[in-house]
C-alpha atoms as a PDB file:
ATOM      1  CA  UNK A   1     -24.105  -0.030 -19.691  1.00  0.00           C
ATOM      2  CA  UNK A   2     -25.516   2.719 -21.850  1.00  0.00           C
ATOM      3  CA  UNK A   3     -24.416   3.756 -25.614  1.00  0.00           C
ATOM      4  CA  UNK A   4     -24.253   7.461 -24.436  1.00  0.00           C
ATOM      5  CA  UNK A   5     -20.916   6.019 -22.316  1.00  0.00           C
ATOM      6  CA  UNK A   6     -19.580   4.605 -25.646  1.00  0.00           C
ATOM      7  CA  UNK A   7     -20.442   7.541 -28.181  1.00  0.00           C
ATOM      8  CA  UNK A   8     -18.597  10.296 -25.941  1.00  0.00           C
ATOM      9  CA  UNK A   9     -15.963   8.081 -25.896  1.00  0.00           C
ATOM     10  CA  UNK A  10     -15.964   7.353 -29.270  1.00  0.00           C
ATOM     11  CA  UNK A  11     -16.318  10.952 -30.340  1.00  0.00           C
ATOM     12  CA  UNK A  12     -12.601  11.922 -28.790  1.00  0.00           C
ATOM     13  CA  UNK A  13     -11.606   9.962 -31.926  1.00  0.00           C
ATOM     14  CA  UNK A  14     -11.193   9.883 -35.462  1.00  0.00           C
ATOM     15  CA  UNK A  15     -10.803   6.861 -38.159  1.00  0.00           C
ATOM     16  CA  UNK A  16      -7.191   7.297 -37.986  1.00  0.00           C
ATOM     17  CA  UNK A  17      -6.650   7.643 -34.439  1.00  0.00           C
ATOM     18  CA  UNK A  18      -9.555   5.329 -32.934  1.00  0.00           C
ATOM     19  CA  UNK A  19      -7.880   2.250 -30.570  1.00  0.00           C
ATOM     20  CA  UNK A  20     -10.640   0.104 -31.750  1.00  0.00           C
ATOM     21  CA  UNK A  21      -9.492  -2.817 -29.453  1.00  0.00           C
ATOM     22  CA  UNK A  22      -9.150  -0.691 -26.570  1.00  0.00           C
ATOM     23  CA  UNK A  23     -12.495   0.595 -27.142  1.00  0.00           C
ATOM     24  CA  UNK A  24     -13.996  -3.027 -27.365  1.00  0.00           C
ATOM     25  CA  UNK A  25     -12.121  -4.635 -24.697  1.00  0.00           C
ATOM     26  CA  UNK A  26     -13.889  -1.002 -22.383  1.00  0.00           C
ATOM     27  CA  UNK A  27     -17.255  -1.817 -23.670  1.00  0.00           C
ATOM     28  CA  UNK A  28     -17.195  -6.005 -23.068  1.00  0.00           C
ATOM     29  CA  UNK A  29     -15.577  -5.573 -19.494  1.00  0.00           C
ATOM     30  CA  UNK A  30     -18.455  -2.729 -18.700  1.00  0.00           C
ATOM     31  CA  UNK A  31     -20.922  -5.782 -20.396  1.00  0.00           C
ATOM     32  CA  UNK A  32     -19.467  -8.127 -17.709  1.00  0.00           C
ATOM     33  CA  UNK A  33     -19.849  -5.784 -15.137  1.00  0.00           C
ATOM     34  CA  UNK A  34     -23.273  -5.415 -15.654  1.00  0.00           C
ATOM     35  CA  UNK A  35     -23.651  -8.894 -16.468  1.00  0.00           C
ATOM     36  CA  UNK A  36     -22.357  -9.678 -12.640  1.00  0.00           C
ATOM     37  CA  UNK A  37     -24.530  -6.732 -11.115  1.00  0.00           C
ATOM     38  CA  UNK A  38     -27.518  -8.645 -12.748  1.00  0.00           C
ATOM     39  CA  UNK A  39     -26.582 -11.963 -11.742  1.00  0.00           C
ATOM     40  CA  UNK A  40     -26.287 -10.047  -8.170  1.00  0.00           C
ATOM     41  CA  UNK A  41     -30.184  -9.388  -8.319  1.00  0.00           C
ATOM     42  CA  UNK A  42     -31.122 -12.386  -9.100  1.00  0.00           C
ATOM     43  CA  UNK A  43     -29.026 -13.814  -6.804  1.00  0.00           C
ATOM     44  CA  UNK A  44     -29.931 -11.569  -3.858  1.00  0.00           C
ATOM     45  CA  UNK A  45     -33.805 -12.306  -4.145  1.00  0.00           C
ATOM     46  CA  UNK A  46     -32.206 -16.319  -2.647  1.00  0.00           C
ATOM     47  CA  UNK A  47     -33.866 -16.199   1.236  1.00  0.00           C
ATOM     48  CA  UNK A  48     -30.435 -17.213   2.556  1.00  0.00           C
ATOM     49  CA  UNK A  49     -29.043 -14.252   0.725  1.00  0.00           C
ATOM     50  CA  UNK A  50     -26.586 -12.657   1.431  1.00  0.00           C
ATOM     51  CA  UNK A  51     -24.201 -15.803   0.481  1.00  0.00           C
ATOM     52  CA  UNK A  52     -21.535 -17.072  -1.210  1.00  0.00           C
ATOM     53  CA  UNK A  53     -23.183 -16.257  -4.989  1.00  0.00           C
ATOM     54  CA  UNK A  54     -23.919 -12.757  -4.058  1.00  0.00           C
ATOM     55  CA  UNK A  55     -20.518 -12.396  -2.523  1.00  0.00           C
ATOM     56  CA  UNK A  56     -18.982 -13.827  -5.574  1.00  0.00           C
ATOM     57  CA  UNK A  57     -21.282 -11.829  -7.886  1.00  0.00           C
ATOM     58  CA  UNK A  58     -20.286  -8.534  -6.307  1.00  0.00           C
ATOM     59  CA  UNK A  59     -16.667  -9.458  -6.273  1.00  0.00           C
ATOM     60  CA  UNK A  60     -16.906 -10.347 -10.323  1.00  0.00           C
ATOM     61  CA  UNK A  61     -18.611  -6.777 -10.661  1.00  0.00           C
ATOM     62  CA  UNK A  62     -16.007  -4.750  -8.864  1.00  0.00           C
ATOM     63  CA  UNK A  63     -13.479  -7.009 -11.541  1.00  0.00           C
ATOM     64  CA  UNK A  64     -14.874  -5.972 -14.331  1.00  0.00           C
ATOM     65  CA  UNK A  65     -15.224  -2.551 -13.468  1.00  0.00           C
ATOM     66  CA  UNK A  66     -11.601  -2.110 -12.400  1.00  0.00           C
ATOM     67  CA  UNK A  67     -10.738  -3.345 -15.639  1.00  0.00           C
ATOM     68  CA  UNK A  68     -12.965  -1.095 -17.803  1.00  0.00           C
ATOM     69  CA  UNK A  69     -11.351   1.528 -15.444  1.00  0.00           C
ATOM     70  CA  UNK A  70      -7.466   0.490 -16.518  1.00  0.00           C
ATOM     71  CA  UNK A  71      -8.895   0.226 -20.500  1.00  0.00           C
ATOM     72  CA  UNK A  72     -10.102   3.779 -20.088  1.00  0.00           C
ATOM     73  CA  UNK A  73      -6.851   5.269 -18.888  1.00  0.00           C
ATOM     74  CA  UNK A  74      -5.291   3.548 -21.411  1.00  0.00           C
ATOM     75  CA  UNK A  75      -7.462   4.654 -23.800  1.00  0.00           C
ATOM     76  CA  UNK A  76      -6.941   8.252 -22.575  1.00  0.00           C
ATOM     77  CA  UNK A  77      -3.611   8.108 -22.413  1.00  0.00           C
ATOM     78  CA  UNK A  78      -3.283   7.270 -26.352  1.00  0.00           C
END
């Protein structure tokens, strides 16, 4: 997750207009995304790997980033 994502987001906006929750619940769902790619990593170094964990890991990922995917429509969308 890089800022650059969140400042040209943030830069569509003004103090009066900004959907501040919107905009936070888009930047923790992009943190748990790459909070489950991570865990992935770690996970996949296991010598029975792939496995359950990564599987699980992957499927938390894909979560997350369908999520931060709905939050930014609805943040586009107003």
């Amino acid at each position: 997750m890089k800022q650059t994502a969140f400042s040209k987001a943030d830069a569509y906006f003004t103090a009066d207009n900004e959907p501040t929750d919107l905009i936070e619940q888009w930047r923790s769902d992009n943190g748990d995304a790459n909070a489950a790619i991570t865990q992935y990593s770690v996970d996949g170094l296991s010598p029975d790997a792939p496995n359950a964990k990564t599987q699980q890991d992957a499927k938390d990922a894909l979560t997350a980033l369908t999520k931060a995917d709905k939050d930014a429509e609805k943040i586009a969308n107003g």
